[in-house]
C-alpha atoms as a PDB file:
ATOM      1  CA  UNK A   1      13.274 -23.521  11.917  1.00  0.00           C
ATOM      2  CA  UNK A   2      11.038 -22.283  14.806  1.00  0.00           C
ATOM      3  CA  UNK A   3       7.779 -20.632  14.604  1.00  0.00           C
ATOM      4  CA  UNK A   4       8.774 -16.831  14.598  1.00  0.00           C
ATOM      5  CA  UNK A   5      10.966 -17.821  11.395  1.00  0.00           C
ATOM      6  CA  UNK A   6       8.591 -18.960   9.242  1.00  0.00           C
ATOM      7  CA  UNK A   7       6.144 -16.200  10.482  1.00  0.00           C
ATOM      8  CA  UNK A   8       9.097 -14.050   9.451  1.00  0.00           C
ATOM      9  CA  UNK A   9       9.456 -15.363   5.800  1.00  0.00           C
ATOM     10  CA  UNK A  10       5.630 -14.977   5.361  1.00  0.00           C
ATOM     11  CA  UNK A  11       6.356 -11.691   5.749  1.00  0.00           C
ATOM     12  CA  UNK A  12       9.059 -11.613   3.184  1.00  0.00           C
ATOM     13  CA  UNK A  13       7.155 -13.636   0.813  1.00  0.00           C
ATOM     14  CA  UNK A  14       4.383 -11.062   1.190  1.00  0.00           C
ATOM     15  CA  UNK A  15       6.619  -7.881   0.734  1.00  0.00           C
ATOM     16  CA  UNK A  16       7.974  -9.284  -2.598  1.00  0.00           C
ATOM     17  CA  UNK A  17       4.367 -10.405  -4.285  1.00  0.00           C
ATOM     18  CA  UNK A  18       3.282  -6.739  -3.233  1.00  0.00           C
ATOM     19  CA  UNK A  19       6.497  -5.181  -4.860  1.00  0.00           C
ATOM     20  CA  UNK A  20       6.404  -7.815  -7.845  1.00  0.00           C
ATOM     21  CA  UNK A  21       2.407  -7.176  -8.005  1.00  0.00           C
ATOM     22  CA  UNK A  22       3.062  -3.486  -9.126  1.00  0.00           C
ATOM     23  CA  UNK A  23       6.070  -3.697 -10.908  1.00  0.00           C
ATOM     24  CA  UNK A  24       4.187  -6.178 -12.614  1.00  0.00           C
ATOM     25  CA  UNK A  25       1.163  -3.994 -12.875  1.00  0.00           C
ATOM     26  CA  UNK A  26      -0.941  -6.637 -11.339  1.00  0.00           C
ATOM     27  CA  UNK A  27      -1.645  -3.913  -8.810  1.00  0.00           C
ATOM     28  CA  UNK A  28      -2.212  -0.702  -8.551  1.00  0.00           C
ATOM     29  CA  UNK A  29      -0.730   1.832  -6.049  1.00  0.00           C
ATOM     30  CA  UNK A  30      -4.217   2.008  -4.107  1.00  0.00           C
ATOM     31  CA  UNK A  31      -5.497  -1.802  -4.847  1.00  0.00           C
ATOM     32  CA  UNK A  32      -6.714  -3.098  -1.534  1.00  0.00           C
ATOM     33  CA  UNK A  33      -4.837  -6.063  -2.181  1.00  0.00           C
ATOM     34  CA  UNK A  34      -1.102  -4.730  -2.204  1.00  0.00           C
ATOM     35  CA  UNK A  35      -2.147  -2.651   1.016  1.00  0.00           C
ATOM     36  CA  UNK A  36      -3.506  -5.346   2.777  1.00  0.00           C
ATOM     37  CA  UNK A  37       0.429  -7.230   1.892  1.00  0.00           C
ATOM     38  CA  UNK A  38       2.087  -4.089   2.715  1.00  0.00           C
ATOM     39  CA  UNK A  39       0.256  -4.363   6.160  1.00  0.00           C
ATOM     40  CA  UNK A  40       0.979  -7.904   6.460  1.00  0.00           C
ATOM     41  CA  UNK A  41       4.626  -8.279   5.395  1.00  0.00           C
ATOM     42  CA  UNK A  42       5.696  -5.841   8.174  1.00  0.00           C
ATOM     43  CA  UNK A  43       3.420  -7.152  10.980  1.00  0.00           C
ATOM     44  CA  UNK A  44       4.592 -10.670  10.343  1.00  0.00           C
ATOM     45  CA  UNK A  45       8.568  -9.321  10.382  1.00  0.00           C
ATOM     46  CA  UNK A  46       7.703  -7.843  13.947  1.00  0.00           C
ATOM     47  CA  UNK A  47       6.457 -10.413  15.333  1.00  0.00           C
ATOM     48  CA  UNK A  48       9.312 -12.284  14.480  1.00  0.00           C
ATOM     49  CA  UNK A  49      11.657  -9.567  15.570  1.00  0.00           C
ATOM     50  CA  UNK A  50       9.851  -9.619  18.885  1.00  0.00           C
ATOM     51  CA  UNK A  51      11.963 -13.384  19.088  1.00  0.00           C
ATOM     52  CA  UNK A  52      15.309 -12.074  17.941  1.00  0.00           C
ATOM     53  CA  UNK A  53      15.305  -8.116  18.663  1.00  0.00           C
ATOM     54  CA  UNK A  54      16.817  -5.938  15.859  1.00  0.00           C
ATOM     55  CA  UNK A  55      16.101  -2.120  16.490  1.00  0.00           C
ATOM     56  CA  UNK A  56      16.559  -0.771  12.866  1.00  0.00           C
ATOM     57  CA  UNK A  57      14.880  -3.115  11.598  1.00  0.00           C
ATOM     58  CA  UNK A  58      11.720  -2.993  14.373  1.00  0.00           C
ATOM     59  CA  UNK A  59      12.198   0.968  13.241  1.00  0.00           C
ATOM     60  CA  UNK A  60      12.001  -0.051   9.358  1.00  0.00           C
ATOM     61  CA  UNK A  61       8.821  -2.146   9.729  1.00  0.00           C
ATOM     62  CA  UNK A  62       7.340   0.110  12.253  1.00  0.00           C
ATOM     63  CA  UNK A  63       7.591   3.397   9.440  1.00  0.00           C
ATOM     64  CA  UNK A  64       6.312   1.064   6.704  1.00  0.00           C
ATOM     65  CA  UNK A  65       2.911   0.044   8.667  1.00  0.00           C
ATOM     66  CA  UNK A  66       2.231   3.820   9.283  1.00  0.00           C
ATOM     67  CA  UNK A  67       3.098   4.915   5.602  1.00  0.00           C
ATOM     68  CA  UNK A  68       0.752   2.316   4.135  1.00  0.00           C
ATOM     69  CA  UNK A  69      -1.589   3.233   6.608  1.00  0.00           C
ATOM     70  CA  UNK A  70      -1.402   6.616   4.955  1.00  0.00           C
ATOM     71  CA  UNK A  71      -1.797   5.075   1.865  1.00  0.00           C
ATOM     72  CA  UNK A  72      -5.171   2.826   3.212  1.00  0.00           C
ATOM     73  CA  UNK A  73      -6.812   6.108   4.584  1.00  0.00           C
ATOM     74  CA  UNK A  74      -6.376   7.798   1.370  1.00  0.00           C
ATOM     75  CA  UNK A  75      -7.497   4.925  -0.913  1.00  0.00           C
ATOM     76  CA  UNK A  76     -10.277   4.564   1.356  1.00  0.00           C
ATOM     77  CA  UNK A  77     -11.185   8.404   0.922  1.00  0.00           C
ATOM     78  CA  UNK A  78     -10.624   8.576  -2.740  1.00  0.00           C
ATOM     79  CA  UNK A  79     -13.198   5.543  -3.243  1.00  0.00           C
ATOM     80  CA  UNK A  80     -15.590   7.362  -0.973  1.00  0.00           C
ATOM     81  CA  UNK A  81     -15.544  10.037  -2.909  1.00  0.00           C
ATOM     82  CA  UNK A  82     -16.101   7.962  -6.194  1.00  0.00           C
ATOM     83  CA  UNK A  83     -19.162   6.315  -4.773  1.00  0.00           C
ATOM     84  CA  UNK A  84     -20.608   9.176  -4.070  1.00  0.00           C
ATOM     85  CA  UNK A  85     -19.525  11.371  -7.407  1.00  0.00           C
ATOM     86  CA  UNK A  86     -21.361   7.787  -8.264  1.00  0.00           C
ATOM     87  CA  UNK A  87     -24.657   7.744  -6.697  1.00  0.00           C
ATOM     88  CA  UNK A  88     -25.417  11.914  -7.471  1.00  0.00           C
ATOM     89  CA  UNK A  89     -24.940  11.329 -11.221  1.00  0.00           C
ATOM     90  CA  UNK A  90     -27.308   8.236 -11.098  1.00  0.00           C
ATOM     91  CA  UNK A  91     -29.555  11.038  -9.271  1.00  0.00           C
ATOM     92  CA  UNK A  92     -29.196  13.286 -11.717  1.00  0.00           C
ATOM     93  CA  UNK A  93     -29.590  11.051 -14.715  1.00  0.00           C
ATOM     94  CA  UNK A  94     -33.160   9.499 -13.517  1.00  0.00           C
ATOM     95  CA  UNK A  95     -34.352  13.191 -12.571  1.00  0.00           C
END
């Protein structure tokens, strides 16, 4: 087994505890940790793909980084907007 392999399994290995996470209910749609798998899984599957090409499935782990990307920006918005829903009741309640 060369390099790009077991970089490749990594990546399956971290696809499966992300999808076994929430069916689980370990994690939660917008947990920071099953993002950052979803992110890894498919970057570690391209890199090995980059070693022996397949197109569809380049195209398959291409569309999954950008639709957990979506996923990251709106996690990342929605806990903005907790923190700050957050911080103006703690305002409110000293005043």
């Amino acid at each position: 087994m060369n390099f790009p392999d077991v970089i490749g399994i990594i990546g399956v290995i971290s696809c499966l505890i992300a999808y076994a996470g929430l069916q689980l209910q370990r994690f939660q749609q917008d947990d920071l940790r099953y993002l950052g798998l979803n992110i890894l899984s498919p970057a570690c599957l391209l890199y090995s793909l980059v070693h022996n090409f397949n197109l569809a499935a380049v195209i398959t782990q291409v569309l999954w980084i950008c639709l957990t990307l979506v996923g990251l920006i709106k996690a990342m918005r929605a806990r903005g907007r907790r923190t700050q829903l957050a911080a103006r009741d703690c305002a409110e309640n000293k005043t």
